[in-house]
C-alpha atoms as a PDB file:
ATOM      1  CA  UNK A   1      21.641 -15.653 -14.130  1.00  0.00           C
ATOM      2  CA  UNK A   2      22.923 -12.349 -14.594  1.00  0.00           C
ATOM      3  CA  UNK A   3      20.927  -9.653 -12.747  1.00  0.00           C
ATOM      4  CA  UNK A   4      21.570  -5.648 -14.176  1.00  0.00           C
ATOM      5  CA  UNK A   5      20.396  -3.186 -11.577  1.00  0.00           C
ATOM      6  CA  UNK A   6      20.264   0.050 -13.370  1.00  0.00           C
ATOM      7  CA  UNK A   7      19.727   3.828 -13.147  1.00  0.00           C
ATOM      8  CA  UNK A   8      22.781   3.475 -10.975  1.00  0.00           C
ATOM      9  CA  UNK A   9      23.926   7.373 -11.983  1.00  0.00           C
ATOM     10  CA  UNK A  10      19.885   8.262 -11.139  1.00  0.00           C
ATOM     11  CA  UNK A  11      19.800  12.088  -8.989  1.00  0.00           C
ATOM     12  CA  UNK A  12      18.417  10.263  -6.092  1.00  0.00           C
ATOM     13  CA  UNK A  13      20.872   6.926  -5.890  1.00  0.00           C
ATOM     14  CA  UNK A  14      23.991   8.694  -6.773  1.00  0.00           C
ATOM     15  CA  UNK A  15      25.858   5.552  -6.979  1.00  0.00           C
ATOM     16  CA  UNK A  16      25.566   4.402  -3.994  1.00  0.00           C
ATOM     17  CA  UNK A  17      25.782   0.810  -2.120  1.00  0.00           C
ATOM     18  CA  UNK A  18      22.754   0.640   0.147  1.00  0.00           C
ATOM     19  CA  UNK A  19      20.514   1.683  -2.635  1.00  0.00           C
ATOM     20  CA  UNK A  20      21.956  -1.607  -4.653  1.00  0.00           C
ATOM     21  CA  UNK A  21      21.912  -3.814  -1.963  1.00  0.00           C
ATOM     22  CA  UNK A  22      18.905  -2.872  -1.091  1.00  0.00           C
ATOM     23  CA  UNK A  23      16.945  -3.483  -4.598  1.00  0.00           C
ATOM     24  CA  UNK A  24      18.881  -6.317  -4.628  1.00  0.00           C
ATOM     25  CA  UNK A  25      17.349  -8.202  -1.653  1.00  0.00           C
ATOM     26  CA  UNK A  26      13.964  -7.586  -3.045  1.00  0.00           C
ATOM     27  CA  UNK A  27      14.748  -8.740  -6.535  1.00  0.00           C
ATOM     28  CA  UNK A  28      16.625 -11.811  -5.341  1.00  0.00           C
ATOM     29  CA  UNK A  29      13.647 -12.670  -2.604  1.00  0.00           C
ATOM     30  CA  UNK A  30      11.042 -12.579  -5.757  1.00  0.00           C
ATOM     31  CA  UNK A  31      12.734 -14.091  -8.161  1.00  0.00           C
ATOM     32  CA  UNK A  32      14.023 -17.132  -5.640  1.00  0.00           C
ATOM     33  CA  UNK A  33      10.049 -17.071  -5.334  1.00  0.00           C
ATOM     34  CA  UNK A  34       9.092 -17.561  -8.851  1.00  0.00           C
ATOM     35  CA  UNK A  35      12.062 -20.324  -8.958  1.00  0.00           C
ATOM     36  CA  UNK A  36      15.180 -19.306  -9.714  1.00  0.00           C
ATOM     37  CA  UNK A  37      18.263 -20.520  -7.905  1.00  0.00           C
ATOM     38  CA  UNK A  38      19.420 -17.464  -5.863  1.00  0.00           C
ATOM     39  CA  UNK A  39      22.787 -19.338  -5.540  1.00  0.00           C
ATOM     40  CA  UNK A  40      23.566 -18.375  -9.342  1.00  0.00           C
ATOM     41  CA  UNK A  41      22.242 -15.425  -9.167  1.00  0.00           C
ATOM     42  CA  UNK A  42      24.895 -12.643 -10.098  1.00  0.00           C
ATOM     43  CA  UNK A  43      24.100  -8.780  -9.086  1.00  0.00           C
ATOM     44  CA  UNK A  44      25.572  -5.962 -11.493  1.00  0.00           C
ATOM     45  CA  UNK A  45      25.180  -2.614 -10.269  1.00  0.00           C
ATOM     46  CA  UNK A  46      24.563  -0.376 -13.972  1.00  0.00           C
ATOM     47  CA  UNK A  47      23.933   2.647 -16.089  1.00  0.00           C
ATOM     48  CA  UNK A  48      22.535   2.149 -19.066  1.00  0.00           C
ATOM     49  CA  UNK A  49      22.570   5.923 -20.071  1.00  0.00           C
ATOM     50  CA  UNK A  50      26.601   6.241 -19.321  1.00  0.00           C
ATOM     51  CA  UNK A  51      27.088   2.437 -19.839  1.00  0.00           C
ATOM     52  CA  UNK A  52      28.973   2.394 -16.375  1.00  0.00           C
ATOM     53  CA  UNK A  53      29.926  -1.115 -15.742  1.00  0.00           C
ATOM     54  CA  UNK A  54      28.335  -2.262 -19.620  1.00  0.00           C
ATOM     55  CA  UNK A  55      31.156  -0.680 -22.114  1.00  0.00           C
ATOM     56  CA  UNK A  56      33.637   0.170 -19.134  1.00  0.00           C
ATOM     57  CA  UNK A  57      33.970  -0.765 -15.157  1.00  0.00           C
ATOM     58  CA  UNK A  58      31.800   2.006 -13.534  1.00  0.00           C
ATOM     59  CA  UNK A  59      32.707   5.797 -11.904  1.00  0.00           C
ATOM     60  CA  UNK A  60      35.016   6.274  -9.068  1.00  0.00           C
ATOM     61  CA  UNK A  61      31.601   6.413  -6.897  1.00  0.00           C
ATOM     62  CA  UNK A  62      31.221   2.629  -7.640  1.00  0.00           C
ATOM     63  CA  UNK A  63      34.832   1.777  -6.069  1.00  0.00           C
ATOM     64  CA  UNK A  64      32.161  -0.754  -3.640  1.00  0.00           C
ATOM     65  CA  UNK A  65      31.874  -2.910  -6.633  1.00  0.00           C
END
């Protein structure tokens, strides 16, 4: 499973890693809950708005990924 975490560009996240990793601990914990395999689990860090890491790989500020 393929797992977009957006509003990446968002004022208040800025790009930036702890925010990701962060939502993505709580995402992964629920959904392993609910029964999906967190082992296939993938975790893509996005902006839907400026398509960062959808049309093209992401900013500078998203080196981390």
């Amino acid at each position: 499973m393929i797992v977009c975490i957006n509003k990446m560009d968002e004022k208040s996240v800025k790009y930036n890693e702890e925010r990701f990793v962060e939502i993505k601990k709580v995402i992964k914990k629920y959904l392993f809950t609910v029964g999906f395999n967190d082992r296939k689990m993938k975790f893509i860090p996005v902006s839907g708005w400026t398509g960062d890491n959808l049309v093209e790989k992401g900013p500078e500020e998203m080196d981390w990924y």
